[in-house]
PDB file of N, CA and C in Angstrom:
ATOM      1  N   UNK A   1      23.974  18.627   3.981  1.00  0.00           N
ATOM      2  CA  UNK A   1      23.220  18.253   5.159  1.00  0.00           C
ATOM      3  C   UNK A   1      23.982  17.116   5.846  1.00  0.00           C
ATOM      4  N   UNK A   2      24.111  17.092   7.328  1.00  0.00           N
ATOM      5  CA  UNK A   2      24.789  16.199   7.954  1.00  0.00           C
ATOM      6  C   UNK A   2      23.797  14.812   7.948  1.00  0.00           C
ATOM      7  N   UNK A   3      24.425  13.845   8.046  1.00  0.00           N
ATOM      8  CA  UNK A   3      24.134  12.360   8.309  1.00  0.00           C
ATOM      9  C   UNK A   3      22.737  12.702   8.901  1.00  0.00           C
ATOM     10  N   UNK A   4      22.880  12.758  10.308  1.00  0.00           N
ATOM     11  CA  UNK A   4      21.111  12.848  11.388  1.00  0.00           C
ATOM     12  C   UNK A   4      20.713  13.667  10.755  1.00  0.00           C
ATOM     13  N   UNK A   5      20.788  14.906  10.457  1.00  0.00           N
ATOM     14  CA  UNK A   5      19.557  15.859   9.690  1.00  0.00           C
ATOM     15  C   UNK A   5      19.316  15.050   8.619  1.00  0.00           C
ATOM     16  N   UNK A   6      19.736  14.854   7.872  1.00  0.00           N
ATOM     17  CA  UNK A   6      19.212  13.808   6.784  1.00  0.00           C
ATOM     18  C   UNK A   6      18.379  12.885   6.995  1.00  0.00           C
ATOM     19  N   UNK A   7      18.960  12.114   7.967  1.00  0.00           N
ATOM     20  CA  UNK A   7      18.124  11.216   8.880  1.00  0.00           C
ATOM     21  C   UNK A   7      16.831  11.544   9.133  1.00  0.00           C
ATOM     22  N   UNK A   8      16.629  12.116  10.208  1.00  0.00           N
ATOM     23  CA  UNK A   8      15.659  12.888  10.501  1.00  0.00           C
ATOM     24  C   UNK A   8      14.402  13.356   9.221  1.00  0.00           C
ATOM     25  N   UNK A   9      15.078  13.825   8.124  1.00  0.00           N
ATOM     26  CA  UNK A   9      14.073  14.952   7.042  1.00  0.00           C
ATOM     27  C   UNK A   9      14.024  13.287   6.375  1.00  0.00           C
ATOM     28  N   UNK A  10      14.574  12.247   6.116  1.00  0.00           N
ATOM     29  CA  UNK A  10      14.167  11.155   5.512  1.00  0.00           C
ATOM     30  C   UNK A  10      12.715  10.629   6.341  1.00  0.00           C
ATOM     31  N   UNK A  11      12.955  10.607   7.826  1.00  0.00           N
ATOM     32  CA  UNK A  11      11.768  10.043   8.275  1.00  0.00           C
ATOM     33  C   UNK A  11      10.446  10.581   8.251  1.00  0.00           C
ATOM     34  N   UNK A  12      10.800  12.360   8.290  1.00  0.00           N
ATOM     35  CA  UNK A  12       9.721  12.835   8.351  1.00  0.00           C
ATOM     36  C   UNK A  12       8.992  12.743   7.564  1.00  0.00           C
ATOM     37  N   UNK A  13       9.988  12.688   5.693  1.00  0.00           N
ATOM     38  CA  UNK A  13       9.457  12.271   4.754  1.00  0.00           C
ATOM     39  C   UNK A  13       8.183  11.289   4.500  1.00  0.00           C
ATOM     40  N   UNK A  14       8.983  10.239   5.233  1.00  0.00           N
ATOM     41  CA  UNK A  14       8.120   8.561   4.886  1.00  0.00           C
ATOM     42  C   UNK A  14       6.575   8.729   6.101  1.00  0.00           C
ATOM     43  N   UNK A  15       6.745   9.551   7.373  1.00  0.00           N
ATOM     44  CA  UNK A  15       5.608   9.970   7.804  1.00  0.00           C
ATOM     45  C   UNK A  15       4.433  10.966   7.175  1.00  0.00           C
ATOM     46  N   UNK A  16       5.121  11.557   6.453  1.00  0.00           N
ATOM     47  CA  UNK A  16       4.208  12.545   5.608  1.00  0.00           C
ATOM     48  C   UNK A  16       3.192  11.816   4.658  1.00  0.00           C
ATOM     49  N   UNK A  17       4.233  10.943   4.159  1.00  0.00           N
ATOM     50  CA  UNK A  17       3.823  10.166   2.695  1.00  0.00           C
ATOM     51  C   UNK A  17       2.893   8.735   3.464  1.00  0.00           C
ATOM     52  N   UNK A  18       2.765   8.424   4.760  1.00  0.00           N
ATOM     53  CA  UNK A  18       1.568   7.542   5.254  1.00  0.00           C
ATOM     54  C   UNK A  18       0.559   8.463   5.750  1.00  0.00           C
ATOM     55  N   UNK A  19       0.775   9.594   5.771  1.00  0.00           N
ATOM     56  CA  UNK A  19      -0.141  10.006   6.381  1.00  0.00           C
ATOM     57  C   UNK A  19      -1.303  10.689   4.893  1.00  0.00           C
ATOM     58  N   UNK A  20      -0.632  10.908   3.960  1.00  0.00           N
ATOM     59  CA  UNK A  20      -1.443  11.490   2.988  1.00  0.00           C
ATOM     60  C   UNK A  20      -2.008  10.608   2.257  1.00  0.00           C
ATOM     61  N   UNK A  21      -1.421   8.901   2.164  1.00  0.00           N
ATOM     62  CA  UNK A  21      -1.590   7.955   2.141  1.00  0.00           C
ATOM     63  C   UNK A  21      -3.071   7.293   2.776  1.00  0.00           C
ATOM     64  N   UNK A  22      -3.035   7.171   3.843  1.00  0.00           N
ATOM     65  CA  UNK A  22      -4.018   6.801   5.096  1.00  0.00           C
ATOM     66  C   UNK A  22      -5.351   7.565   4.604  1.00  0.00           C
ATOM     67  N   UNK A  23      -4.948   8.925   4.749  1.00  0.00           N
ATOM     68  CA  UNK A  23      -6.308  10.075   4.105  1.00  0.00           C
ATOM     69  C   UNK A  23      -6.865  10.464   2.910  1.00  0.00           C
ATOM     70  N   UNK A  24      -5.584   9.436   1.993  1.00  0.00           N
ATOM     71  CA  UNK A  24      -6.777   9.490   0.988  1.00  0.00           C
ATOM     72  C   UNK A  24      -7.421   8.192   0.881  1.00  0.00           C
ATOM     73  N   UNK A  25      -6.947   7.000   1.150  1.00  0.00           N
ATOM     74  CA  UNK A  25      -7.772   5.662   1.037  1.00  0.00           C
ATOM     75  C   UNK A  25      -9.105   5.953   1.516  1.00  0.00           C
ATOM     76  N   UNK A  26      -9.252   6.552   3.239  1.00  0.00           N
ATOM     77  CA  UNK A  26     -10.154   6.421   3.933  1.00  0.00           C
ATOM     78  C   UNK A  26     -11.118   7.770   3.471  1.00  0.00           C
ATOM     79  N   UNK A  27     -11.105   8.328   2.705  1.00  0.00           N
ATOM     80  CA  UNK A  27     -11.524   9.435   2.248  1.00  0.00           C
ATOM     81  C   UNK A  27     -12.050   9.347   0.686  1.00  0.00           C
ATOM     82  N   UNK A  28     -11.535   7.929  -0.109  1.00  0.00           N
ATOM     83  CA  UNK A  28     -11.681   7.572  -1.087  1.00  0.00           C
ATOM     84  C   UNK A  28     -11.516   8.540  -2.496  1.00  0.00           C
ATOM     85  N   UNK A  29     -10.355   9.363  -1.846  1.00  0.00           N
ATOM     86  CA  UNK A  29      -9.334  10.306  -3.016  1.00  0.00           C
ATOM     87  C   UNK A  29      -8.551   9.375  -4.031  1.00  0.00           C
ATOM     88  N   UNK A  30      -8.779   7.867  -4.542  1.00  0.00           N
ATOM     89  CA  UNK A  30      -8.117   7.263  -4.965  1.00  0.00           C
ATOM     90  C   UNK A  30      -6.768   7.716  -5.956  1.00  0.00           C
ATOM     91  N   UNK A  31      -7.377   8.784  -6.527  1.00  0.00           N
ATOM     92  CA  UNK A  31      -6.919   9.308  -7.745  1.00  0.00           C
ATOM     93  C   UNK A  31      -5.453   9.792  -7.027  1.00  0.00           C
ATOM     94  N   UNK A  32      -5.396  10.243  -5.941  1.00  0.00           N
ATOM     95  CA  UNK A  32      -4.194  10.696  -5.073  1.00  0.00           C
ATOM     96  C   UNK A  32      -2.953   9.721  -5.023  1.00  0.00           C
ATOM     97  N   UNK A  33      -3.336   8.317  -5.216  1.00  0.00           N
ATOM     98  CA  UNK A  33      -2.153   7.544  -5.315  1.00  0.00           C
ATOM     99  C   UNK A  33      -0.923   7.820  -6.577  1.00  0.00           C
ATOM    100  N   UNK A  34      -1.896   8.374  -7.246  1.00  0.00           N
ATOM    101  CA  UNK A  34      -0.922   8.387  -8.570  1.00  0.00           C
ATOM    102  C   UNK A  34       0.423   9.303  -8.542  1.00  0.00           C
ATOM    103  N   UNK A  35       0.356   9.974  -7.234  1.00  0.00           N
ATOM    104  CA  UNK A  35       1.785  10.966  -6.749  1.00  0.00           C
ATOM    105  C   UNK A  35       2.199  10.235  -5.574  1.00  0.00           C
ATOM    106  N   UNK A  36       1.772   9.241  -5.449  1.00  0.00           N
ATOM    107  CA  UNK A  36       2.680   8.333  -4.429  1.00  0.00           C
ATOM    108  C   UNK A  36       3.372   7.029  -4.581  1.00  0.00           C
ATOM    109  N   UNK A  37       2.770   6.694  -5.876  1.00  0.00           N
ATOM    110  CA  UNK A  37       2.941   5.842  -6.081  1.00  0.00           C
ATOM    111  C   UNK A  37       4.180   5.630  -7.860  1.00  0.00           C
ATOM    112  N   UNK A  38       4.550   5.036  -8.268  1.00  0.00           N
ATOM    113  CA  UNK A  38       5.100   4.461  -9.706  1.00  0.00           C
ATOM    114  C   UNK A  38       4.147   4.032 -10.444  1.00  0.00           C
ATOM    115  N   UNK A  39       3.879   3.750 -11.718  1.00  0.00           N
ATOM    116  CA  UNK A  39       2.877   3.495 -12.362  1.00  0.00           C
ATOM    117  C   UNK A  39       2.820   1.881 -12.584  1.00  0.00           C
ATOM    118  N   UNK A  40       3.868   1.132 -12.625  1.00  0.00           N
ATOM    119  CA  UNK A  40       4.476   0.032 -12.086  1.00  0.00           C
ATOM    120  C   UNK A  40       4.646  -0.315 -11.064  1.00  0.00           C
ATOM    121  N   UNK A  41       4.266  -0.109  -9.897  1.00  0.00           N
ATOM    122  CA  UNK A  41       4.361  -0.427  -8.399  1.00  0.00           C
ATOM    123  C   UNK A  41       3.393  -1.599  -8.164  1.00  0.00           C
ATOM    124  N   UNK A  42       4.152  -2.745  -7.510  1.00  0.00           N
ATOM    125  CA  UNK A  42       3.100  -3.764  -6.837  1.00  0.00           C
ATOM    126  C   UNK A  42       2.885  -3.339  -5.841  1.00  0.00           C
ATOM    127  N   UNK A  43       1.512  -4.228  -5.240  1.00  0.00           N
ATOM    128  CA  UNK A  43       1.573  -3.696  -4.231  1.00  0.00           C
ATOM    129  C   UNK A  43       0.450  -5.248  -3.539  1.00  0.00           C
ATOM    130  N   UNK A  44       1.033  -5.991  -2.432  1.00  0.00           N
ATOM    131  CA  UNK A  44       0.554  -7.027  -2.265  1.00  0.00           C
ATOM    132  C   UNK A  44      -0.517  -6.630  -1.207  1.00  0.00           C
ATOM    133  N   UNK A  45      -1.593  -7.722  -0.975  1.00  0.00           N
ATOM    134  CA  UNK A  45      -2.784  -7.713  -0.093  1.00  0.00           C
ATOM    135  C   UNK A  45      -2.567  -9.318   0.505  1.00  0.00           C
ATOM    136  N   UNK A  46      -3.414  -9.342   1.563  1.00  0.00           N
ATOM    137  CA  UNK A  46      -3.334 -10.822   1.632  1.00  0.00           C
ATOM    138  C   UNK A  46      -3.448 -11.637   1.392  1.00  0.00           C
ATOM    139  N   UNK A  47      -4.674 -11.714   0.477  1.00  0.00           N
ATOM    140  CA  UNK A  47      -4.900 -12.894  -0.449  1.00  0.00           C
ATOM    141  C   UNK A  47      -4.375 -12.202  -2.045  1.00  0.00           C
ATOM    142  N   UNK A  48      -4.148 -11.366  -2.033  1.00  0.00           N
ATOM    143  CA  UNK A  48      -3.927 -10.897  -3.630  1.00  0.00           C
ATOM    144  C   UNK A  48      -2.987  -9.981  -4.061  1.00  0.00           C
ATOM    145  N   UNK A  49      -2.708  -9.545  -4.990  1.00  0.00           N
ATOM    146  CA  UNK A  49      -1.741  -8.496  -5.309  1.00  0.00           C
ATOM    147  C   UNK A  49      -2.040  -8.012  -6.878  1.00  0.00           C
ATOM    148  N   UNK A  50      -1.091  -6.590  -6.661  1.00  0.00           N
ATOM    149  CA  UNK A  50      -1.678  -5.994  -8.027  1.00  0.00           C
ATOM    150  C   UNK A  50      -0.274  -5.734  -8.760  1.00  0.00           C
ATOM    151  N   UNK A  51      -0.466  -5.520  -9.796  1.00  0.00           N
ATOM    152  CA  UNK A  51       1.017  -5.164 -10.566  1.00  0.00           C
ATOM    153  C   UNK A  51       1.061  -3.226 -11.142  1.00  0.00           C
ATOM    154  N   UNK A  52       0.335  -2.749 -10.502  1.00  0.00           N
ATOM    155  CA  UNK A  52       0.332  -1.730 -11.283  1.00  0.00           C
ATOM    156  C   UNK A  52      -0.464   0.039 -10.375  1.00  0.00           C
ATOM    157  N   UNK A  53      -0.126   0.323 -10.698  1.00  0.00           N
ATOM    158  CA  UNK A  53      -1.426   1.888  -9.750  1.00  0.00           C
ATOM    159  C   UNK A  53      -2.804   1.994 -10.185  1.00  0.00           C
ATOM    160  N   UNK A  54      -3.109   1.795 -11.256  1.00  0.00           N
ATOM    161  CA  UNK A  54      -4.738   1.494 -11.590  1.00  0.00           C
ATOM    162  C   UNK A  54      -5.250   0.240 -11.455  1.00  0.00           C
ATOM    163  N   UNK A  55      -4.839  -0.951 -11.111  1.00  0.00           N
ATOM    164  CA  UNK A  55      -5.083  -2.275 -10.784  1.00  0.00           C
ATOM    165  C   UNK A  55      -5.418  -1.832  -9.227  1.00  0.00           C
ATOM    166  N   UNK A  56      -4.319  -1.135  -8.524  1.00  0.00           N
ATOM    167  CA  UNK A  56      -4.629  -0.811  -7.102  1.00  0.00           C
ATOM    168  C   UNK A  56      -6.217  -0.138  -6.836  1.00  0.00           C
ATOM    169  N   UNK A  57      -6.076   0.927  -7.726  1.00  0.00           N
ATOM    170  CA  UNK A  57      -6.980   2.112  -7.101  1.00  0.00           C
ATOM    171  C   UNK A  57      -8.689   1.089  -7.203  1.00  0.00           C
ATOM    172  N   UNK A  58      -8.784   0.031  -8.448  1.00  0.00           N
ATOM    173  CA  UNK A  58      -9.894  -0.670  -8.928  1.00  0.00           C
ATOM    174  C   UNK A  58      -9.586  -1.847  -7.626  1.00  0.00           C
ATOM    175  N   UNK A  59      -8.759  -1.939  -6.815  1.00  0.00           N
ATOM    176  CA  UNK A  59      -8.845  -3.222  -5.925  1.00  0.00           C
ATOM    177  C   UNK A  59      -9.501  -2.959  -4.857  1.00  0.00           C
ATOM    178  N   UNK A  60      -9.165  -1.513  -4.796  1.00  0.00           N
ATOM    179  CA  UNK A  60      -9.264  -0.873  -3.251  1.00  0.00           C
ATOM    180  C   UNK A  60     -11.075  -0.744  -2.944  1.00  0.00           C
TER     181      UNK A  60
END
């Protein structure tokens, strides 16, 4: 695959992955993070942060 097509299928990527993102928070699919996420993933808030994907899904 050339450079821009790559380009391109990278972004569409990272749009896909907010958008399935977005719909499950607001939909309260929590359980859905666990294919988006690392099981080790931080993930900061404004006053707080979590170290982990089940620390998240219990923050949210």
């Amino acid at each position: 695959m050339d450079p821009r097509t790559e380009e391109i299928a990278d972004k569409q990527h990272i749009q896909e992955l907010q958008t399935r993102y977005s719909c499950s928070i607001d939909s309260g699919q929590y359980d859905n993070l666990d294919a988006m996420f690392t099981p080790d993933s931080t993930y900061h808030f404004v006053t707080e942060s979590t170290d982990n994907v089940e620390s998240l899904k219990s923050t949210i």
